[in-house]
PDB file of N, CA and C in Angstrom:
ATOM      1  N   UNK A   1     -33.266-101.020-113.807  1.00  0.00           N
ATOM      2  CA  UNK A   1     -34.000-100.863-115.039  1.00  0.00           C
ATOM      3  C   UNK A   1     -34.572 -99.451-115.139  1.00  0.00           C
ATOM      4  N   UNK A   2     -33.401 -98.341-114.973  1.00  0.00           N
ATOM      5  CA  UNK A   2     -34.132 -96.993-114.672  1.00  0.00           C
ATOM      6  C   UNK A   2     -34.542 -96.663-116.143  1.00  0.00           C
ATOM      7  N   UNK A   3     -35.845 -95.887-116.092  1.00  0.00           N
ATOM      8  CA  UNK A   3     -36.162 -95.820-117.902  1.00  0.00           C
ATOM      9  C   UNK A   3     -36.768 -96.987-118.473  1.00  0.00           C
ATOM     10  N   UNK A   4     -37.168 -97.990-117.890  1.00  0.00           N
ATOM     11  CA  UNK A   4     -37.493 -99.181-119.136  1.00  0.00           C
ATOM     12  C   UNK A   4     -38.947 -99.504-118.154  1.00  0.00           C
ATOM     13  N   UNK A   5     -40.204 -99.551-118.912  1.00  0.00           N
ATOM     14  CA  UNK A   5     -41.218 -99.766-118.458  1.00  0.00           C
ATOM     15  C   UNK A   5     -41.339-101.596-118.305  1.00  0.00           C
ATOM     16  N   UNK A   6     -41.667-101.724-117.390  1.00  0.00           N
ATOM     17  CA  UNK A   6     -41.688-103.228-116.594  1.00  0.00           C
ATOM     18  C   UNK A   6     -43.568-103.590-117.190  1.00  0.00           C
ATOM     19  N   UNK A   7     -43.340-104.354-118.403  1.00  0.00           N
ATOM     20  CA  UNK A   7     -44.532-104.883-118.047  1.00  0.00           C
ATOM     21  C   UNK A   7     -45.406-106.483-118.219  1.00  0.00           C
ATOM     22  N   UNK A   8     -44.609-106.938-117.729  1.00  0.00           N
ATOM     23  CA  UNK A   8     -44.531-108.583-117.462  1.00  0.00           C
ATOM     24  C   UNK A   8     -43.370-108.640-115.872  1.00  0.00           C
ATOM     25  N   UNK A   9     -43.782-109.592-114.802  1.00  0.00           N
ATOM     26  CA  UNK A   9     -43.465-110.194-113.800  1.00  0.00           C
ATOM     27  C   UNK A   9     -43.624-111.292-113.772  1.00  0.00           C
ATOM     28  N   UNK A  10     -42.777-112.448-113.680  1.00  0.00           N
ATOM     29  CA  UNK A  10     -43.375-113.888-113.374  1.00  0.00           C
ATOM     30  C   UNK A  10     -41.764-114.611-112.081  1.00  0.00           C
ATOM     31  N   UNK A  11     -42.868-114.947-111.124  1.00  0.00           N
ATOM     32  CA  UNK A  11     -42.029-116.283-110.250  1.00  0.00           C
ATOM     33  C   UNK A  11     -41.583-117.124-110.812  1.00  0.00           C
ATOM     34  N   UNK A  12     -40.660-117.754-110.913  1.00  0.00           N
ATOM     35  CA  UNK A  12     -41.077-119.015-111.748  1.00  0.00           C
ATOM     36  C   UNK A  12     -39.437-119.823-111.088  1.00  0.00           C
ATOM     37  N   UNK A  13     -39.473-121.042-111.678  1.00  0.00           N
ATOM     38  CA  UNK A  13     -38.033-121.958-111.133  1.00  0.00           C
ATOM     39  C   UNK A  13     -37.542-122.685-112.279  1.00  0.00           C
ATOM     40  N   UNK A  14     -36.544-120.737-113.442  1.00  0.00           N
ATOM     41  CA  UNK A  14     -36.039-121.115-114.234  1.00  0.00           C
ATOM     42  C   UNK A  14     -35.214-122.026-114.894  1.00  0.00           C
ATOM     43  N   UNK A  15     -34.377-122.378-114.286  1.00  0.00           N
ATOM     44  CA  UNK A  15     -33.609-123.832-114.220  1.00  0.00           C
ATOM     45  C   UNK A  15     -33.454-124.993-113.548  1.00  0.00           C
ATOM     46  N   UNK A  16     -34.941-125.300-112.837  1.00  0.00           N
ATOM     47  CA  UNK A  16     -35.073-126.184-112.981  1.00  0.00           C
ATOM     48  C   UNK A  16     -34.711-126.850-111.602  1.00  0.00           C
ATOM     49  N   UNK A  17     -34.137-125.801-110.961  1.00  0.00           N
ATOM     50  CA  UNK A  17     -32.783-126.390-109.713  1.00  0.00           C
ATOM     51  C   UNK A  17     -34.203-126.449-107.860  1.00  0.00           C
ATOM     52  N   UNK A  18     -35.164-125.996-107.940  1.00  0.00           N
ATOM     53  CA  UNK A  18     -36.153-126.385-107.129  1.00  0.00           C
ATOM     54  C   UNK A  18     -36.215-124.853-105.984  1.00  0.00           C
ATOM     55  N   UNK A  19     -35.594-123.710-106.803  1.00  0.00           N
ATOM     56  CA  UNK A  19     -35.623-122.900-105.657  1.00  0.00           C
ATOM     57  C   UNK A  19     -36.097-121.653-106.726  1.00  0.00           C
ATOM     58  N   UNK A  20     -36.883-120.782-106.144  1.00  0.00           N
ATOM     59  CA  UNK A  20     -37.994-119.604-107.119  1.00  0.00           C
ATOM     60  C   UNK A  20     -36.973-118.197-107.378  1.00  0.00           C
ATOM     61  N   UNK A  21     -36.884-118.156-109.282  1.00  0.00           N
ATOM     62  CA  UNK A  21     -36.063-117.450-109.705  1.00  0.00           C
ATOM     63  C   UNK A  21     -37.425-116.015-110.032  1.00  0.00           C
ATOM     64  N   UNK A  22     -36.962-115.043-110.764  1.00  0.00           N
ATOM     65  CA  UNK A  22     -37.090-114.196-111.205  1.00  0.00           C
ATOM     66  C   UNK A  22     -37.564-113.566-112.785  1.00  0.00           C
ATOM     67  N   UNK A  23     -38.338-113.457-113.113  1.00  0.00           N
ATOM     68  CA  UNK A  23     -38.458-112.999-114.693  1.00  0.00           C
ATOM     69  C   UNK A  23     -39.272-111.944-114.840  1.00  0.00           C
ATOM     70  N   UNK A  24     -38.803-110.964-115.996  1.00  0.00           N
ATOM     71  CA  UNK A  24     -39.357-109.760-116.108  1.00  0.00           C
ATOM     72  C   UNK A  24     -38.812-109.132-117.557  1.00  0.00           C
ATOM     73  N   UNK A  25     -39.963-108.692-118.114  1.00  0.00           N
ATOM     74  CA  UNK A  25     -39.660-108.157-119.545  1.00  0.00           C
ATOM     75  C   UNK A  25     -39.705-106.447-119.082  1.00  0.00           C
ATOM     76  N   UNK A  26     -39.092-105.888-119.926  1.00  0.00           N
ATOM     77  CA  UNK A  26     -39.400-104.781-119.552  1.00  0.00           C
ATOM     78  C   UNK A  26     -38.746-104.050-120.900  1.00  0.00           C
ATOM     79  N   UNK A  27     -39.504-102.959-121.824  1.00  0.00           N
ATOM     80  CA  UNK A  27     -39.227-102.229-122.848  1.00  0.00           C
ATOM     81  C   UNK A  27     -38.797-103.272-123.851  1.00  0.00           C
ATOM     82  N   UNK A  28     -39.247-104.354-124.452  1.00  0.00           N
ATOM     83  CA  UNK A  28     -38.481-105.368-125.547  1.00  0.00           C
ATOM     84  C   UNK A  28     -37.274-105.930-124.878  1.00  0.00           C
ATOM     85  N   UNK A  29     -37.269-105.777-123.336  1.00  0.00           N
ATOM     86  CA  UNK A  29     -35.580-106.682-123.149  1.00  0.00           C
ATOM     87  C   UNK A  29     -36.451-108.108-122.350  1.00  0.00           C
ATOM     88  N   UNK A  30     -35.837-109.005-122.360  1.00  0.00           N
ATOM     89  CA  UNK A  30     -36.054-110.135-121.077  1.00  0.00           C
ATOM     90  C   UNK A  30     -34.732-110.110-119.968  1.00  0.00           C
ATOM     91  N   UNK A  31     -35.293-109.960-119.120  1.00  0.00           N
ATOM     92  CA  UNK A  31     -34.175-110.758-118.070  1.00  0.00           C
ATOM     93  C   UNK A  31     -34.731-111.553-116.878  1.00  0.00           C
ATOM     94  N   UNK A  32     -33.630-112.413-116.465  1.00  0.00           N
ATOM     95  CA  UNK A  32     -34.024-113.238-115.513  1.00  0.00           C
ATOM     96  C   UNK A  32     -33.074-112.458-114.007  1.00  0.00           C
ATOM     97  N   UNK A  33     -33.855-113.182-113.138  1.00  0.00           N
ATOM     98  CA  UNK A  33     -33.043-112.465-111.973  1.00  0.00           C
ATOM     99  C   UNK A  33     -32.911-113.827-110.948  1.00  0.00           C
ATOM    100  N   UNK A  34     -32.342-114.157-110.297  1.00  0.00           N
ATOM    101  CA  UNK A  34     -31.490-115.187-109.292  1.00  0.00           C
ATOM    102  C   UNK A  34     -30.917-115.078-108.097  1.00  0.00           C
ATOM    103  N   UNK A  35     -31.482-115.303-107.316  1.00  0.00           N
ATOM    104  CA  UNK A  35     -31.377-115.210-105.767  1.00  0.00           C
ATOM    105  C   UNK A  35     -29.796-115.539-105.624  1.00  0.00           C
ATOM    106  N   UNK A  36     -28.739-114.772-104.608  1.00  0.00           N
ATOM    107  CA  UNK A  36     -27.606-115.645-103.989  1.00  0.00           C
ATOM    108  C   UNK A  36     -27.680-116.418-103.444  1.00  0.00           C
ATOM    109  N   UNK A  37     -26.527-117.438-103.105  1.00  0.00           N
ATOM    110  CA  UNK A  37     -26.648-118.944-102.345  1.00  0.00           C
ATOM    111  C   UNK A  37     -26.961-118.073-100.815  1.00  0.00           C
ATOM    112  N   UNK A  38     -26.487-117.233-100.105  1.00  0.00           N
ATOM    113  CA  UNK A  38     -26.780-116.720 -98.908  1.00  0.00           C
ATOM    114  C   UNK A  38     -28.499-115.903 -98.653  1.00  0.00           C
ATOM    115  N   UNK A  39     -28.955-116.464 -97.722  1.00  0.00           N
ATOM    116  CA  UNK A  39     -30.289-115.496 -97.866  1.00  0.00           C
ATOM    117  C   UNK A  39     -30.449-113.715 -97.473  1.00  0.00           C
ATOM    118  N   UNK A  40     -29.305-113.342 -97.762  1.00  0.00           N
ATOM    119  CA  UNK A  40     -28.824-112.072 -97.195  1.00  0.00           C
ATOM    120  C   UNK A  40     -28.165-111.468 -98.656  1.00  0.00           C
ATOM    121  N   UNK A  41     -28.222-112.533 -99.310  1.00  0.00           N
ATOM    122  CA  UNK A  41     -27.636-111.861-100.860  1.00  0.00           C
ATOM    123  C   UNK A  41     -28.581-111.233-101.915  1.00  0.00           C
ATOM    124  N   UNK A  42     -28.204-110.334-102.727  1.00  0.00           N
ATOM    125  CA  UNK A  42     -29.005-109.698-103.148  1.00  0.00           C
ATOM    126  C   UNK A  42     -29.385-110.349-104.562  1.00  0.00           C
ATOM    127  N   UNK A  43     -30.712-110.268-105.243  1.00  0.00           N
ATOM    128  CA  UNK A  43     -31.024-110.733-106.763  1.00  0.00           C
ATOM    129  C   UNK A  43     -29.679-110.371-107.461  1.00  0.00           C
ATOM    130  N   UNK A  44     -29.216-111.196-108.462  1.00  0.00           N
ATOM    131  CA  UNK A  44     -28.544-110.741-109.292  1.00  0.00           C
ATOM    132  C   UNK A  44     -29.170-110.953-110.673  1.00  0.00           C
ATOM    133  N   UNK A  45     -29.312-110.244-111.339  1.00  0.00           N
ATOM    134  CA  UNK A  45     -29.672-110.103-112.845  1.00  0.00           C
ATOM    135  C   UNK A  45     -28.945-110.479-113.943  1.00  0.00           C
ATOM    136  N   UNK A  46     -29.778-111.154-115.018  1.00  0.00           N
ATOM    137  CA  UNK A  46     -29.119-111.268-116.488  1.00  0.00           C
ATOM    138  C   UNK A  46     -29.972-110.832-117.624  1.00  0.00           C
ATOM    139  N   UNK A  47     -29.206-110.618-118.535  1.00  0.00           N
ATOM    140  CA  UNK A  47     -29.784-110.546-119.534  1.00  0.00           C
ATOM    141  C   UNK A  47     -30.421-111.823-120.307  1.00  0.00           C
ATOM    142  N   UNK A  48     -31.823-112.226-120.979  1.00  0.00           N
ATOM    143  CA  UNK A  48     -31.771-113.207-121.420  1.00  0.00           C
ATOM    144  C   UNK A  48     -31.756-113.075-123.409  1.00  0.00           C
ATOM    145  N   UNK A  49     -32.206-111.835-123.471  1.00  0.00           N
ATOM    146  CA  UNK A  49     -32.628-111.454-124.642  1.00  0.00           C
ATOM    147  C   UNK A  49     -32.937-110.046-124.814  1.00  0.00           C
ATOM    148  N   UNK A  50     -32.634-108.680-125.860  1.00  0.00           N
ATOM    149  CA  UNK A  50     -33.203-108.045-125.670  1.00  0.00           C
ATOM    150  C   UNK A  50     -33.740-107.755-127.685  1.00  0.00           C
ATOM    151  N   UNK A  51     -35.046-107.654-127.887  1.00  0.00           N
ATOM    152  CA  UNK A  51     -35.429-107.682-129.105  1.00  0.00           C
ATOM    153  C   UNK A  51     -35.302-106.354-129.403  1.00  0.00           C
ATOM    154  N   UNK A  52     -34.958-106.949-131.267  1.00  0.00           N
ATOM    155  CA  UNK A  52     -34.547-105.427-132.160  1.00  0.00           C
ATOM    156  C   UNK A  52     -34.842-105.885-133.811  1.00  0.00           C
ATOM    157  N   UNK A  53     -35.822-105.453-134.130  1.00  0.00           N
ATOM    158  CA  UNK A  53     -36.734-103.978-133.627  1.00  0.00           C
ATOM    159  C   UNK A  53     -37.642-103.961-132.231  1.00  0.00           C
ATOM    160  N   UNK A  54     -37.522-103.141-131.084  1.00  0.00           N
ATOM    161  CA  UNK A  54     -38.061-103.625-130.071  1.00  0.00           C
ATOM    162  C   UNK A  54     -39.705-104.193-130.281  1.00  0.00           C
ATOM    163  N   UNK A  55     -40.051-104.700-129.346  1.00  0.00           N
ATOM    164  CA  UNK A  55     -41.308-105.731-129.630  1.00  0.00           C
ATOM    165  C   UNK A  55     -41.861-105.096-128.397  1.00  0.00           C
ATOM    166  N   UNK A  56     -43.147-105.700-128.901  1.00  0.00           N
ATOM    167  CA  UNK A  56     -44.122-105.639-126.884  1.00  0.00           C
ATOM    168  C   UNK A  56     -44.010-107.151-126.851  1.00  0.00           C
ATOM    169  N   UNK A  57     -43.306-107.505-125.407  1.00  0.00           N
ATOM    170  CA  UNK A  57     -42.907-109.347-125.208  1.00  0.00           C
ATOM    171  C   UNK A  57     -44.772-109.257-124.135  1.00  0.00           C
ATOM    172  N   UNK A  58     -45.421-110.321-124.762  1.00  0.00           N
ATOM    173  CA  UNK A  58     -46.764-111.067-124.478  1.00  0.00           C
ATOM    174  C   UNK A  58     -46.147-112.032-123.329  1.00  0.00           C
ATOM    175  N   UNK A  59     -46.921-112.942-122.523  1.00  0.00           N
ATOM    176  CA  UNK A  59     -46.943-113.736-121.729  1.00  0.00           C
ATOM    177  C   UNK A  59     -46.123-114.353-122.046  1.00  0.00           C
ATOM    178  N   UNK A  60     -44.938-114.616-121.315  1.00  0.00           N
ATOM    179  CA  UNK A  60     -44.155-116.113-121.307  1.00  0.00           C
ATOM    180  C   UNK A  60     -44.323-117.572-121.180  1.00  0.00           C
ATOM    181  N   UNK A  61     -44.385-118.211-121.167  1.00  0.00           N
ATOM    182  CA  UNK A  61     -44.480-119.549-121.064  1.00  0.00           C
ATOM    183  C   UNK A  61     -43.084-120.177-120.690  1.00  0.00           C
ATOM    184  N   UNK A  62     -43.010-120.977-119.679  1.00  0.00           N
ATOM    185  CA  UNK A  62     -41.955-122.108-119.495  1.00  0.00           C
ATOM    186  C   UNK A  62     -42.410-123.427-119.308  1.00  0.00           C
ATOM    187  N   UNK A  63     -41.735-124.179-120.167  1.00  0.00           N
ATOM    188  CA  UNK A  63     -41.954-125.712-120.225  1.00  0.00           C
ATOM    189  C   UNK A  63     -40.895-126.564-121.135  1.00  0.00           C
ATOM    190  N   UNK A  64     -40.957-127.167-120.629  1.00  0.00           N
ATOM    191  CA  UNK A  64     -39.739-128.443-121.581  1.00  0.00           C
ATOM    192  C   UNK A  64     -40.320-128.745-122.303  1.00  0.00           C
ATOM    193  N   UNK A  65     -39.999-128.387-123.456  1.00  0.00           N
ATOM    194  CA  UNK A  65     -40.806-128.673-125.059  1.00  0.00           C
ATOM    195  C   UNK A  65     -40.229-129.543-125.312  1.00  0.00           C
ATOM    196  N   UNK A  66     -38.924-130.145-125.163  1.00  0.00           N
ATOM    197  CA  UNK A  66     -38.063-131.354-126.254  1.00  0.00           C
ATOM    198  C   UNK A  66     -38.059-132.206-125.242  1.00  0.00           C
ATOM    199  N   UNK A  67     -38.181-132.031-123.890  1.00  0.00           N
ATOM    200  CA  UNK A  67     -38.302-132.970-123.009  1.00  0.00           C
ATOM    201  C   UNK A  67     -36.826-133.736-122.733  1.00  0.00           C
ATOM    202  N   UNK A  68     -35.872-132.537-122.506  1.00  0.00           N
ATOM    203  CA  UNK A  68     -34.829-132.839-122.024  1.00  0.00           C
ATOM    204  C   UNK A  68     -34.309-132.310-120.545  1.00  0.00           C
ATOM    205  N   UNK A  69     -34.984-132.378-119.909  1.00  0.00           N
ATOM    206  CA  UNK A  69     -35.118-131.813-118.224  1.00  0.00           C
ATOM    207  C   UNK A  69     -34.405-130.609-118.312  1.00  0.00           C
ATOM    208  N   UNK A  70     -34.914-129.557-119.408  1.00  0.00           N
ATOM    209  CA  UNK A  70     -34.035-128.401-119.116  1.00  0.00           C
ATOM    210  C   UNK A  70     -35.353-127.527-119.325  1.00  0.00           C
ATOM    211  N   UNK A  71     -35.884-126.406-118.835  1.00  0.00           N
ATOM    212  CA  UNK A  71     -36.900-125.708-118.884  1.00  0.00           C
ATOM    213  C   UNK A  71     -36.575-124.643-120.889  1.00  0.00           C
ATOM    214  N   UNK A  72     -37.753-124.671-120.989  1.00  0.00           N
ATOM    215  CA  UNK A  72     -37.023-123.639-122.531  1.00  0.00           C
ATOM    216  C   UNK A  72     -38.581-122.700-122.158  1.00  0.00           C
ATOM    217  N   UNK A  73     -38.666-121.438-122.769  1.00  0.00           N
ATOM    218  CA  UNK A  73     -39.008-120.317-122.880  1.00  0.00           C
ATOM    219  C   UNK A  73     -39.644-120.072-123.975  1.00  0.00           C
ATOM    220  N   UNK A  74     -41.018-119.429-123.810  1.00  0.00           N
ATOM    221  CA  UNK A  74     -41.563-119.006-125.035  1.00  0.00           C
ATOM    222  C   UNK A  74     -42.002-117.715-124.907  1.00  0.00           C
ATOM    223  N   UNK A  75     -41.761-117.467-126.203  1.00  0.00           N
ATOM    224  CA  UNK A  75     -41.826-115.488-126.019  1.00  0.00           C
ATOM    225  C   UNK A  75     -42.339-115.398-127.390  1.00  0.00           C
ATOM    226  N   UNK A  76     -43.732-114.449-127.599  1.00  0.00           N
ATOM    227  CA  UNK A  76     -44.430-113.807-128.185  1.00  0.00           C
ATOM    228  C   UNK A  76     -44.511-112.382-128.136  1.00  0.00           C
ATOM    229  N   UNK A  77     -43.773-112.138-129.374  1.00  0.00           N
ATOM    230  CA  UNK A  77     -43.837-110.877-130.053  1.00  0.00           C
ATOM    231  C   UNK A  77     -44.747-109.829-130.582  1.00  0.00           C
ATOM    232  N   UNK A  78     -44.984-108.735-130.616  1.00  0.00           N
ATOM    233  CA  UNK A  78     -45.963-108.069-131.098  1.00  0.00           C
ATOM    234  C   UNK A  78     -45.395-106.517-131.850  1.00  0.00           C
ATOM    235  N   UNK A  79     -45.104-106.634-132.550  1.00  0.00           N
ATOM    236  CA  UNK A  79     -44.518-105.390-133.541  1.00  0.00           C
ATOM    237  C   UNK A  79     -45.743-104.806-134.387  1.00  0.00           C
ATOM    238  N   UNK A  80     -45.535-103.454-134.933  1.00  0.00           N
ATOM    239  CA  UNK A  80     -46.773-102.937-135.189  1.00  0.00           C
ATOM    240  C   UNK A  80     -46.753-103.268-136.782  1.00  0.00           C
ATOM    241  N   UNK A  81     -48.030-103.821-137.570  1.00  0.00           N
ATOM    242  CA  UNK A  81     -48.526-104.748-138.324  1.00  0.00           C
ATOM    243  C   UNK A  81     -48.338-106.096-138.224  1.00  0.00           C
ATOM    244  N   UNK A  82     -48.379-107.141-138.990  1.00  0.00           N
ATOM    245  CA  UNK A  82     -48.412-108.407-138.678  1.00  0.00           C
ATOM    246  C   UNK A  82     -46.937-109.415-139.749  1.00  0.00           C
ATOM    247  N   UNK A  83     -46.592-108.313-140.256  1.00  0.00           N
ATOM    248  CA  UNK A  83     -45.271-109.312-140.597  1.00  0.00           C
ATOM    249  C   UNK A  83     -43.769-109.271-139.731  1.00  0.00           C
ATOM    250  N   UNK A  84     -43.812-108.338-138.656  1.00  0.00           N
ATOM    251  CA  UNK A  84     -42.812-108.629-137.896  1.00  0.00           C
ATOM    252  C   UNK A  84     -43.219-108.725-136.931  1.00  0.00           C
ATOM    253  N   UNK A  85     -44.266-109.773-136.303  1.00  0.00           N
ATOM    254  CA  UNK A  85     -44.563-110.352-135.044  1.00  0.00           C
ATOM    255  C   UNK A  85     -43.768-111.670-135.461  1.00  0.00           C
ATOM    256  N   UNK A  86     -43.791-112.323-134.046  1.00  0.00           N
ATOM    257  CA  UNK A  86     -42.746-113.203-134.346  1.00  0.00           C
ATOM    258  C   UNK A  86     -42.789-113.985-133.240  1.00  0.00           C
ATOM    259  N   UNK A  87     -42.659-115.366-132.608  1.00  0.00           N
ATOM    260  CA  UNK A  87     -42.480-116.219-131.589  1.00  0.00           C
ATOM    261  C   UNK A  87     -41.439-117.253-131.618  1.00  0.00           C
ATOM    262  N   UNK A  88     -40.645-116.676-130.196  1.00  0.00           N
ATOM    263  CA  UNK A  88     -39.121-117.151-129.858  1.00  0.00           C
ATOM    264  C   UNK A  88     -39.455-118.265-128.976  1.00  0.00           C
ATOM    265  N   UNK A  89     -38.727-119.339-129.607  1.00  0.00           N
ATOM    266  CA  UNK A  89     -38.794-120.672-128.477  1.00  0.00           C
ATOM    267  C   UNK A  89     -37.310-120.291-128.143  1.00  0.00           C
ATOM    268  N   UNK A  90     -36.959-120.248-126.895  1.00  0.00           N
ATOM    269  CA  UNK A  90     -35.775-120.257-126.259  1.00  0.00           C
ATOM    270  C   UNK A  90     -35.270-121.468-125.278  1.00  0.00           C
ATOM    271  N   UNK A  91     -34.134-122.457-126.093  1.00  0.00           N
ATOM    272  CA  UNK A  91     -33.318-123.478-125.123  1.00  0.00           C
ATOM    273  C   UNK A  91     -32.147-123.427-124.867  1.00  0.00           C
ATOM    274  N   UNK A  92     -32.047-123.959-123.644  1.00  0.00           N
ATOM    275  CA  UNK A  92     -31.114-124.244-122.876  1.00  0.00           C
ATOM    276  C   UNK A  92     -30.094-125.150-123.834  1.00  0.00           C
ATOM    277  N   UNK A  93     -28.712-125.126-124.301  1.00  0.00           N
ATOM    278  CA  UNK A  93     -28.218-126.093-125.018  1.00  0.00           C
ATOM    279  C   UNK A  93     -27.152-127.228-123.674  1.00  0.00           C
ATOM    280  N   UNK A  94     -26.960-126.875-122.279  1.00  0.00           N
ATOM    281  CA  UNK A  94     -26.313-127.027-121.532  1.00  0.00           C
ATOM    282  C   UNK A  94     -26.656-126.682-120.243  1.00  0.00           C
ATOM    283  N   UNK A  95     -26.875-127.631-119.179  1.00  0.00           N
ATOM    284  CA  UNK A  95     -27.597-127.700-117.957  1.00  0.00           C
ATOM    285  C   UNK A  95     -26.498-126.449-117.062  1.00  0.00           C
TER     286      UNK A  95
END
């Protein structure tokens, strides 16, 4: 992430699977990051989202909102005045 200011970190156990993933916003992008099956493997990264017009991404939230054992994502936006702030519920459509 050379160039992109990091400013959100969270632990968290994105999908659900019982082992501690990775999350980090950094410059309006989200990504998640994911341990290899070997403990000698390195994070691998994804993209989950990156907002445009870029945003400042606020605290995340994870929780099963529909209550289908799949974790979904909430992301709060902050763009400068108040008609392009904006809050992304993000789901999983497929385990």
């Amino acid at each position: 992430l050379d160039g992109y200011v990091i400013n959100q970190l969270q632990l968290t156990d994105m999908n659900a699977d019982g082992l501690v993933d990775c999350f980090l916003t950094a410059s309006g992008n989200l990504v998640g990051m994911q341990r290899g099956a070997d403990v000698y493997d390195y994070w691998l990264g994804f993209s989950i989202v990156a907002t445009d017009p870029v945003a400042d991404v606020g605290r995340c939230a994870f929780e099963d909102l529909n209550k289908d054992n799949l974790i979904d994502l909430i992301v709060p936006l902050d763009r400068d005045g108040l008609t392009q702030d904006q809050i992304l519920i993000l789901t999983r459509l497929t385990p």
